[in-house]
Protein backbone atom coordinates (compact mmCIF):
# COMPACT_ATOMS: atom_id res chain seq x y z
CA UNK A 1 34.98 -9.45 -51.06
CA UNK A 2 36.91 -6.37 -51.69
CA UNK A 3 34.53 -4.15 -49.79
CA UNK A 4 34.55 -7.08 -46.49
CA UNK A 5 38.59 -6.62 -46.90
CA UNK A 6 38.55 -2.83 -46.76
CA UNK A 7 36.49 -2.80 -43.88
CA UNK A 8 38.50 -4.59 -41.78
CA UNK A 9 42.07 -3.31 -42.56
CA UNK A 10 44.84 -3.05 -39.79
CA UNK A 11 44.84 0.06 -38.17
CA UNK A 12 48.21 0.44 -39.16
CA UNK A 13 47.11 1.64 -42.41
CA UNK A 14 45.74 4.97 -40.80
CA UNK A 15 47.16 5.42 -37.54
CA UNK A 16 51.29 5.03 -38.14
CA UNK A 17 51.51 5.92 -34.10
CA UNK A 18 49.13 3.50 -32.88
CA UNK A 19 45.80 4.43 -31.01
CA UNK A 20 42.36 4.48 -32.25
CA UNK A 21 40.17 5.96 -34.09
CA UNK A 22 37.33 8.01 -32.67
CA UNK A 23 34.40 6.37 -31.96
CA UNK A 24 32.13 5.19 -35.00
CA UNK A 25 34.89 6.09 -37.65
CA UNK A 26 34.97 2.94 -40.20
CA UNK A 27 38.08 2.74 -42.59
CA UNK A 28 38.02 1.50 -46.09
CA UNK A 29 40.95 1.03 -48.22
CA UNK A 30 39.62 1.61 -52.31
CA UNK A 31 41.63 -1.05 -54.67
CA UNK A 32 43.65 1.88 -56.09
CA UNK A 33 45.00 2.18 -52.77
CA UNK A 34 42.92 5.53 -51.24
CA UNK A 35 42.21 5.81 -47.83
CA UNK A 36 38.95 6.61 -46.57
CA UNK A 37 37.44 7.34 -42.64
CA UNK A 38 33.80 7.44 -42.63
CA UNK A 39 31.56 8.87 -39.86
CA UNK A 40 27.23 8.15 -39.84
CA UNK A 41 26.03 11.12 -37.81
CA UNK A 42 22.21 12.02 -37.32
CA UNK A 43 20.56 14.84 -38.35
CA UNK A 44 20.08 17.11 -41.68
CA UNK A 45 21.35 14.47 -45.32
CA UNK A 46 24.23 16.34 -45.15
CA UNK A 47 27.95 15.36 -45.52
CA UNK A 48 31.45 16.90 -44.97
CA UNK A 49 34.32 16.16 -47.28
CA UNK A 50 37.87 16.56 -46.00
CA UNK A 51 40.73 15.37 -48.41
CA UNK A 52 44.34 15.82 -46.59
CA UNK A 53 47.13 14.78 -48.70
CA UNK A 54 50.86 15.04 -48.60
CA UNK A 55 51.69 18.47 -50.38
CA UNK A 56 52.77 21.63 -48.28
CA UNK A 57 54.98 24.71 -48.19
CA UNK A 58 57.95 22.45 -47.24
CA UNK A 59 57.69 20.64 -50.61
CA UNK A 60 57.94 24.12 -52.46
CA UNK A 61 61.31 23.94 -54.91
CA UNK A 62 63.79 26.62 -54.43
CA UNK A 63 62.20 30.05 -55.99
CA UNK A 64 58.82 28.40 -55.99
CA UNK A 65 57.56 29.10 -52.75
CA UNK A 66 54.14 28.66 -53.69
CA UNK A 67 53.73 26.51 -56.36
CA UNK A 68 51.41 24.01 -53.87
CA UNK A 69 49.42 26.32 -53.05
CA UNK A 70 48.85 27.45 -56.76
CA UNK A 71 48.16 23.84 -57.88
CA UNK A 72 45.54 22.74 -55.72
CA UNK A 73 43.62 25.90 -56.86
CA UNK A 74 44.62 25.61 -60.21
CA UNK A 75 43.17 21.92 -59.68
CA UNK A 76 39.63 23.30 -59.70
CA UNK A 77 39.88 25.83 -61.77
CA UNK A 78 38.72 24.14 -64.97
CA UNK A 79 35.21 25.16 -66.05
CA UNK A 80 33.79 21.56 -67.14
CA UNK A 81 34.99 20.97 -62.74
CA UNK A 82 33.34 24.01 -61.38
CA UNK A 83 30.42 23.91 -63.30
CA UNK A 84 29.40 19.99 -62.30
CA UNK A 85 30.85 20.72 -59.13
CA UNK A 86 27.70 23.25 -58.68
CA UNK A 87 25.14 20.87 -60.33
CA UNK A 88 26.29 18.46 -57.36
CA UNK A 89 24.99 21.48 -54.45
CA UNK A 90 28.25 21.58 -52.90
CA UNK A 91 28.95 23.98 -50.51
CA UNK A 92 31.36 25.71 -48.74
CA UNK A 93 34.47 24.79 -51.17
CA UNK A 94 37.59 25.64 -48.88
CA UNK A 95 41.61 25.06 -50.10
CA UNK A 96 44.14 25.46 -47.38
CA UNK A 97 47.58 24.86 -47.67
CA UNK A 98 49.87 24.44 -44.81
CA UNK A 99 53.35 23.53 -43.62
CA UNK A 100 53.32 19.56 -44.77
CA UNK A 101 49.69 19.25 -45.92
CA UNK A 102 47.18 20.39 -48.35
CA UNK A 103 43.59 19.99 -47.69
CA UNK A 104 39.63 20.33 -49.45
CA UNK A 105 36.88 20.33 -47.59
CA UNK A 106 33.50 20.85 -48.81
CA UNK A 107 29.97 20.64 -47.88
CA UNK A 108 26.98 18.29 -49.93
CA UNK A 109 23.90 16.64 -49.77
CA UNK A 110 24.43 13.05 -48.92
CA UNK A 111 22.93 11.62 -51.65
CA UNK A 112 25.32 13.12 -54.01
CA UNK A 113 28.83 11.82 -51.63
CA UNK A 114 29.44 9.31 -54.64
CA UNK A 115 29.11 11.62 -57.56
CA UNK A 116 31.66 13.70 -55.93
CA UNK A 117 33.53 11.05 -55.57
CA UNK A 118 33.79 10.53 -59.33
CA UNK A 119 34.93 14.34 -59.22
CA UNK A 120 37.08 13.92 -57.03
CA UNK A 121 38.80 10.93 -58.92
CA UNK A 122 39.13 12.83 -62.09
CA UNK A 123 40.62 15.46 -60.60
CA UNK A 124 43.37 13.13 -58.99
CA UNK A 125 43.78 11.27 -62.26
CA UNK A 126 43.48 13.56 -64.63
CA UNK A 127 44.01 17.05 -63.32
CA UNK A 128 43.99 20.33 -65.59
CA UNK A 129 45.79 23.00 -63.79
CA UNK A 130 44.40 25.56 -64.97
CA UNK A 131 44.88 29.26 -63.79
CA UNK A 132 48.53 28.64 -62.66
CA UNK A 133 49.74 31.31 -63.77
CA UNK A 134 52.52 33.84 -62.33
CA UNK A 135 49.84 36.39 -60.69
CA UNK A 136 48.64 33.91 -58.16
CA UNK A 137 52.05 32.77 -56.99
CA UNK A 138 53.48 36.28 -56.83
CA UNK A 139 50.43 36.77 -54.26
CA UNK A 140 50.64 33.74 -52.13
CA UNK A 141 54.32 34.54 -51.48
CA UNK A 142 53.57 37.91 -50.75
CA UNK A 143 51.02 36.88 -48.19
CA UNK A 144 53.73 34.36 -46.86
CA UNK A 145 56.89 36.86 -46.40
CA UNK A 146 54.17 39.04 -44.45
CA UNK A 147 53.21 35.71 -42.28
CA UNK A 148 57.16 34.94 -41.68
CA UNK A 149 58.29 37.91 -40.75
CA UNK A 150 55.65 39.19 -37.98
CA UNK A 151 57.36 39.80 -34.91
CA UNK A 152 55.59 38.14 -32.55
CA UNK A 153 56.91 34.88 -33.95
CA UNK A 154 60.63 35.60 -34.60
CA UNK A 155 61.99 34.35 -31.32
CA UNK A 156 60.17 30.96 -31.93
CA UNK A 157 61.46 30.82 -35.69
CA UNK A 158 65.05 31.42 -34.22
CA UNK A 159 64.70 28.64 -31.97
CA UNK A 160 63.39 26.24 -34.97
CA UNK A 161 66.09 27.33 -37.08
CA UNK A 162 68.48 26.31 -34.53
CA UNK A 163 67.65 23.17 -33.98
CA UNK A 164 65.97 22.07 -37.22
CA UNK A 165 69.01 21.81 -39.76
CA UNK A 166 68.44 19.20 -42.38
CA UNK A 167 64.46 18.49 -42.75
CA UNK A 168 62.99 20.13 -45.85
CA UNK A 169 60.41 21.96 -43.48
CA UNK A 170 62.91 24.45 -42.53
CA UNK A 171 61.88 26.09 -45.57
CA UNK A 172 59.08 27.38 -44.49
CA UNK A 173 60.94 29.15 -41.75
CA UNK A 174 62.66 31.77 -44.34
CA UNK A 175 60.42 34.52 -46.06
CA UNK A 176 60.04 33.06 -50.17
CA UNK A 177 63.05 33.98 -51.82
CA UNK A 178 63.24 37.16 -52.87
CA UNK A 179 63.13 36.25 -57.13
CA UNK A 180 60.31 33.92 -58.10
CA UNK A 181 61.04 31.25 -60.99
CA UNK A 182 58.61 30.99 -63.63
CA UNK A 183 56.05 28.81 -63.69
CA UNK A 184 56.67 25.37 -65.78
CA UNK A 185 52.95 24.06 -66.77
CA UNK A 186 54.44 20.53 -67.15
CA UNK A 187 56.50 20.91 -64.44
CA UNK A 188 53.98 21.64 -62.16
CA UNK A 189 51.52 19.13 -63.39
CA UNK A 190 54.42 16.47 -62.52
CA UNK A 191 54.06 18.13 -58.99
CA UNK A 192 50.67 17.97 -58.60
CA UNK A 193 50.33 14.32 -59.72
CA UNK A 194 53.41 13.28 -57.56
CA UNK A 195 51.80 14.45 -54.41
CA UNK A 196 48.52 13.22 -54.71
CA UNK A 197 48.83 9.44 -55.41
CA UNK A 198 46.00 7.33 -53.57
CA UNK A 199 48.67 6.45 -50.63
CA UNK A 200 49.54 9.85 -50.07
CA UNK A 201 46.52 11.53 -48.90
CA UNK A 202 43.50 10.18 -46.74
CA UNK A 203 39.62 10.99 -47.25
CA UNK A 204 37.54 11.74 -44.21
CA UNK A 205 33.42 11.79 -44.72
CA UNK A 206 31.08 12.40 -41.88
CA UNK A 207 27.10 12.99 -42.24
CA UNK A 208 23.78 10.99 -42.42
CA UNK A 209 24.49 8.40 -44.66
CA UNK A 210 24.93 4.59 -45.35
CA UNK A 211 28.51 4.17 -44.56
CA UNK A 212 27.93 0.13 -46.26
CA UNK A 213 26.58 2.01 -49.34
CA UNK A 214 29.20 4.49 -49.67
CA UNK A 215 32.09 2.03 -48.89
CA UNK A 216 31.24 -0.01 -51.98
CA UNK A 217 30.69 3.14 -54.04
CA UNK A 218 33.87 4.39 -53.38
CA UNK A 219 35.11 0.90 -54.38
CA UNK A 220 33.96 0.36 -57.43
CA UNK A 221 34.74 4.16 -58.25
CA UNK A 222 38.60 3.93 -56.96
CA UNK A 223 38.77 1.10 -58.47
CA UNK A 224 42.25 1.35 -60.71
CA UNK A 225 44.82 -0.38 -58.96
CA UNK A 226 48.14 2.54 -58.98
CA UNK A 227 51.65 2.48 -58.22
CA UNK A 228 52.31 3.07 -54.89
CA UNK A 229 54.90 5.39 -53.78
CA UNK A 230 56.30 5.17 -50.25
CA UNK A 231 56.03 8.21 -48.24
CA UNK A 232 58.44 11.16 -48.69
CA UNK A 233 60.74 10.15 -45.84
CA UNK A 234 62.82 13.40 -45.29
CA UNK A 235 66.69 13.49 -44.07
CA UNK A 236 66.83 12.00 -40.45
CA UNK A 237 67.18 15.27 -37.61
CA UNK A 238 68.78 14.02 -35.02
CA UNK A 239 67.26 15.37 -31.24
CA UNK A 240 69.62 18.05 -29.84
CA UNK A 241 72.18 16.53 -27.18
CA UNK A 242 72.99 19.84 -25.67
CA UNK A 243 71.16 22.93 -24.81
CA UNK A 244 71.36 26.47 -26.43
CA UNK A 245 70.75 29.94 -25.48
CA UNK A 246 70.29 32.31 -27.84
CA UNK A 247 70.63 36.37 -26.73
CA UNK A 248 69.37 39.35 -28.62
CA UNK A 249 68.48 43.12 -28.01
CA UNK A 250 65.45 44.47 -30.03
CA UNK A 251 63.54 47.52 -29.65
CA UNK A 252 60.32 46.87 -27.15
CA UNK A 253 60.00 45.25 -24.14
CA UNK A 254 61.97 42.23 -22.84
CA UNK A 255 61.10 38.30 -23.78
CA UNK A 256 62.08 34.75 -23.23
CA UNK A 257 61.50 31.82 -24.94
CA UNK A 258 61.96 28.35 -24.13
CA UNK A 259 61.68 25.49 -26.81
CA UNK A 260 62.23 21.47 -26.98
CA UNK A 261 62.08 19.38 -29.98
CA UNK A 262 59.42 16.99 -29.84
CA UNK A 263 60.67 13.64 -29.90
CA UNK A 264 58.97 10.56 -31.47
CA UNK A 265 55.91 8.92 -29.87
CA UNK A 266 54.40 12.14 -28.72
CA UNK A 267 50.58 12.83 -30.07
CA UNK A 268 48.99 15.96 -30.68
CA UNK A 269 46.44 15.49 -28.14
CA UNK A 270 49.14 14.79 -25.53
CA UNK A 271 50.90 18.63 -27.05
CA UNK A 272 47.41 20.60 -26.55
CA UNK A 273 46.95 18.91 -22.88
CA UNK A 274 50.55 19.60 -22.52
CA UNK A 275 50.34 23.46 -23.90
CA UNK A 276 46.84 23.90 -21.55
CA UNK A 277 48.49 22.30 -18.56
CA UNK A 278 51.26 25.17 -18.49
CA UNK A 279 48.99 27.71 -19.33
CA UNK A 280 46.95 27.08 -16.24
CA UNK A 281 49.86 26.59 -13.61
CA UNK A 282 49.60 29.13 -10.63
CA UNK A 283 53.02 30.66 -10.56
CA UNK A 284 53.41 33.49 -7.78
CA UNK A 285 54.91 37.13 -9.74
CA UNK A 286 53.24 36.52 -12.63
CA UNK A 287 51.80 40.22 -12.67
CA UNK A 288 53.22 42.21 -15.56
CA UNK A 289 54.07 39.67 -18.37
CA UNK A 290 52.21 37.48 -20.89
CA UNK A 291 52.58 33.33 -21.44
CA UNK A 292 51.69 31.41 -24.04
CA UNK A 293 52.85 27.85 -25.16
CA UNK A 294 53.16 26.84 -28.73
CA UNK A 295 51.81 22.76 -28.60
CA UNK A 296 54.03 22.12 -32.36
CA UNK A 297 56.00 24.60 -34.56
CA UNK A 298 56.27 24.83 -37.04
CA UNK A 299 53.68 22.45 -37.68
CA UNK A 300 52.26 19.60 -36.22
CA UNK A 301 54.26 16.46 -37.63
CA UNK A 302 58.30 15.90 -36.63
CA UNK A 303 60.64 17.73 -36.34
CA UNK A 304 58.72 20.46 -34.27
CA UNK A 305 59.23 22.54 -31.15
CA UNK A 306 57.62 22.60 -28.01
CA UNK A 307 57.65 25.90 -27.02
CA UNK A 308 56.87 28.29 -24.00
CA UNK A 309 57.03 31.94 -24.11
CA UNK A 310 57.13 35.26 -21.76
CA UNK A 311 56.59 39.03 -22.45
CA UNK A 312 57.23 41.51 -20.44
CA UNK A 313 54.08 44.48 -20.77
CA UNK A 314 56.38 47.35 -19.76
CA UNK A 315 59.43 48.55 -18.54
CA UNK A 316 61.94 47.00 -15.69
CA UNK A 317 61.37 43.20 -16.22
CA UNK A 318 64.52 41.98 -17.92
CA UNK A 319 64.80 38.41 -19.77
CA UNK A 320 66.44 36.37 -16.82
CA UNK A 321 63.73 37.31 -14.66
CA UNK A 322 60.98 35.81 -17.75
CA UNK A 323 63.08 33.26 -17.89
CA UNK A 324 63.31 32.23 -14.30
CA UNK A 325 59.09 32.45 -14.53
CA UNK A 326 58.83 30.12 -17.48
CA UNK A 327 61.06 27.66 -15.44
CA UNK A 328 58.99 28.14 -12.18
CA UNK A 329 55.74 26.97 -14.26
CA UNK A 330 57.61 24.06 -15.50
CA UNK A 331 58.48 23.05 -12.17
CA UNK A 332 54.97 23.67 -11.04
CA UNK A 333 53.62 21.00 -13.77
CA UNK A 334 55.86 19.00 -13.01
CA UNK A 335 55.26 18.60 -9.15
CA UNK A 336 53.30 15.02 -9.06
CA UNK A 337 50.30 16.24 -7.64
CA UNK A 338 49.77 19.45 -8.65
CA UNK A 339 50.55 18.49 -12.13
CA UNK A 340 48.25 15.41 -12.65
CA UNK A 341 45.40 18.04 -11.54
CA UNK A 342 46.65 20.49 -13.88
CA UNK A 343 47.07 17.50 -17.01
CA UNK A 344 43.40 16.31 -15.77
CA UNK A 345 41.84 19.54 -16.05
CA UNK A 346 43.70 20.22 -19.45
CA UNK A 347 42.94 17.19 -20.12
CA UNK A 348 39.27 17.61 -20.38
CA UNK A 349 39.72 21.32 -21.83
CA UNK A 350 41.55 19.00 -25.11
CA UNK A 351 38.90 16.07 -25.23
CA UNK A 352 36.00 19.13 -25.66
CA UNK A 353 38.11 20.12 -28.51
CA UNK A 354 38.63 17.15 -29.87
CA UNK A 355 34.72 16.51 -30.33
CA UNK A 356 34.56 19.51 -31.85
CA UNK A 357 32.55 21.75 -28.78
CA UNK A 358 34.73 24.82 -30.24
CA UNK A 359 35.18 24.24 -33.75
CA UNK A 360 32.80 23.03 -36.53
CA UNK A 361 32.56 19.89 -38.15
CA UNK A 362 35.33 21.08 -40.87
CA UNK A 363 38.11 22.27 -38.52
CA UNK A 364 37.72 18.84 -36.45
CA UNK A 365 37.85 16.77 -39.08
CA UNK A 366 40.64 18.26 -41.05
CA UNK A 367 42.89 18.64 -37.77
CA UNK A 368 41.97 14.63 -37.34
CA UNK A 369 42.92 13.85 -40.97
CA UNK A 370 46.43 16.32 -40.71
CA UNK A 371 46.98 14.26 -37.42
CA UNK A 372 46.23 11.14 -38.51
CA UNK A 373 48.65 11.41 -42.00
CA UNK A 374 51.44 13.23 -39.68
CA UNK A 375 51.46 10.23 -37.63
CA UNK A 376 50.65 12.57 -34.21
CA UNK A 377 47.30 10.91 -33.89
CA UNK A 378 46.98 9.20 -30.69
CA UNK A 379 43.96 7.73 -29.81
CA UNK A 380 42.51 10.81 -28.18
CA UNK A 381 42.39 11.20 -24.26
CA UNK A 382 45.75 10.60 -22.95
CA UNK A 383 46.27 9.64 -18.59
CA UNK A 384 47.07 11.95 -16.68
CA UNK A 385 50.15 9.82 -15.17
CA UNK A 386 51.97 8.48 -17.91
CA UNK A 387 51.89 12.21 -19.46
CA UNK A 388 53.23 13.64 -16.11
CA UNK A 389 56.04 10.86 -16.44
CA UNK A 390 56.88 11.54 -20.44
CA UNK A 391 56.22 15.44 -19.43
CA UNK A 392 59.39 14.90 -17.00
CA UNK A 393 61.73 13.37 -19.91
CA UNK A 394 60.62 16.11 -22.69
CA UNK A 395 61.08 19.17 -19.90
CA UNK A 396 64.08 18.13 -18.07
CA UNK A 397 65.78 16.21 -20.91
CA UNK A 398 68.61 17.78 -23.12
CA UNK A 399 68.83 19.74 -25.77
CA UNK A 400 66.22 22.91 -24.50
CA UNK A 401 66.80 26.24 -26.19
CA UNK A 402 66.67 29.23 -24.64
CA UNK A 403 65.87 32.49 -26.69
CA UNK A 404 66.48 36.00 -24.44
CA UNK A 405 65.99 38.90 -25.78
CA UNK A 406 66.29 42.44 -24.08
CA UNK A 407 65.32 45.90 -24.62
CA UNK A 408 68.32 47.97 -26.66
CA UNK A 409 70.73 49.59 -24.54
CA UNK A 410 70.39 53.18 -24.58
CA UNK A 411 72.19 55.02 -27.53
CA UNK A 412 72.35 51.08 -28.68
CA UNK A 413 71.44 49.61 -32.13
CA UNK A 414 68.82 46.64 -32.80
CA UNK A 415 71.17 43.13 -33.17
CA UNK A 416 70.96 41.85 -36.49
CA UNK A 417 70.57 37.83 -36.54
């Protein structure tokens, strides 16, 4: 009876924005409360694992910028783990950590999906971090002051920063502090285990298998009924009510940025056809500068920017005159004709993606499982029309930032923000 309730569990459960799932996904909800999305596909016995929980850079405490990161390796770094984790043939073990998310993916034969299962279970119930030690996190935050502070995406940052104030992942925005704490073991575990309760993360498993057969493995494996925690609700960020330019002079040539905070009910399907859309518009004296559109940053989930960008590739172009181009291929999308045929070809650009024509099995899934636990899942292929028409309020609503930046004066010195 469990297994007949699992199956046929609101899509609530999975899908906090509405929508549904991609065709031939079937949920199941364990009795401790995990979350599962299972896929039959033909072909080799082979199955993906994607596990996408709650647990990201913008959870990091103060001086332990890091420490995420460093637990979910640490999580596997027992021998007893590895070692049956190798008996099982699985493949293609890959951690990532990101801005609100940590993820596992990993490659097995099908018959053995429950008996990683069981791994995977101990290692949410009772984890051994071991490895976390000081080396590691040193590392990771050297590799993440180098990621913050590449030029190419200061302007964007500056725009986040000025219109993201309260939520937790304007953390991520700022290079690790420069003084890392020391590791607590206990601490740490406390971490671990608080992030990776059953309702925090969601399972995705695609391959040639039974999908009935798994379901009621998984069930009688998750089986431990757990305490629920509701989701780590971060302070409330209110949109922007007024706009903001921000003006800068930096060695180089001259830029503009434009940026919007993504308000609620937006997907990230409707973003990418959004980003392609501009990126396609025909706008006449283009020649001599670079665009590119930035569908959610600082990561896909709220509060993010929508972002558009211009570079000059030489001399004599100055930041009003970027500017003035990046509003010209707004106004281009946004012209009712020309922009439904520029959100329908986009359109069908974002729907290859989404079945994964560009990416392997692993990056689809986990971008469907980050989606889906962000809440920016939305069913997929979004109309043409409506988008034009929620395309109008995002673009021409209030609250835009503007980011100019010129080329330093001659004799001049580089503006220090």
């Amino acid at each position: 009876m469990a297994i007949a309730f699992s199956l046929l569990l609101s899509a609530s459960l999975f899908l906090p924005q509405g929508g549904t799932l991609p065709t031939g996904f079937q949920r199941v909800r364990t009795p401790d409360g995990s979350r599962f999305l299972l896929h039959k596909t033909e072909g080799r016995p082979v199955a993906v694992w994607i596990y996408v929980h709650r647990m990201g850079m913008a959870h990091d405490p103060y001086q332990l910028e890091g420490l995420s990161a460093a637990c979910l390796k640490a999580s596997l770094s027992a021998q007893p783990l590895r070692e049956k984790l190798a008996s099982l043939g699985a493949t293609g073990l890959r951690l990532e950590t990101r801005a609100r998310t940590s993820s596992l993916q990993a490659v097995l034969p099908s018959d053995r999906i429950l008996a990683f299962a069981a791994l995977m279970r101990e290692r949410r119930t009772r984890p051994q971090l071991q490895g976390l030690d000081q080396a590691f996190l040193n590392a990771h935050r050297e590799r993440v002051r180098t990621f913050q502070n590449r030029r190419d995406l200061r302007p964007i940052r500056e725009m986040a920063l000025a219109t993201i104030l309260r939520d937790p992942v304007r953390a991520v925005l700022f290079p690790p502090s420069s003084k890392a704490g020391s590791i607590s073991p206990p601490a740490a575990l406390l971490f671990f285990q608080r992030h990776n309760l059953p309702d925090q993360g969601l399972t995705l498993i695609e391959g040639n298998f039974d999908p009935a057969l798994v379901a009621r493995g998984l069930s009688h494996i998750f089986n431990t009924p757990s305490r629920l925690q509701p989701p780590l609700v971060p302070p409330e960020e209110p949109l922007p009510s007024a706009s903001r330019i921000l003006r800068s002079h930096r060695p180089g040539y001259a830029l503009a940025a434009l940026a919007w905070r993504i308000p609620p009910g937006w997907s990230q399907d409707e973003l990418g056809v959004l980003a392609h859309a501009l990126q396609g518009a025909e706008v006449p004296g283009g020649e001599g500068l670079s665009f590119r559109a930035f569908p959610s940053f600082p990561s896909m989930g709220r509060p993010s920017l929508f972002a558009l960008e211009a570079r000059a590739l030489g001399p004599g172009m100055s930041s009003e005159e970027l500017l003035r181009h990046l509003r010209k291929r707004v106004d281009a999308l946004l012209e009712g004709k020309t922009g439904r045929q520029l959100l329908t070809r986009a359109n069908k650009l974002q729907r290859a993606r989404a079945r994964g024509d560009f990416d392997p099995p692993e990056t689809r899934l986990s971008r469907l499982g980050r989606s889906i636990l962000l809440g920016t899942y939305g069913g997929g292929s979004p109309d043409p029309t409506s988008l034009l028409a929620k395309a109008r309020k995002l673009l021409q609503g209030r609250g835009e930032c503007a980011n100019l930046v010129d080329p330093i004066p001659s004799g001049a010195k580089e503006e220090k923000k």
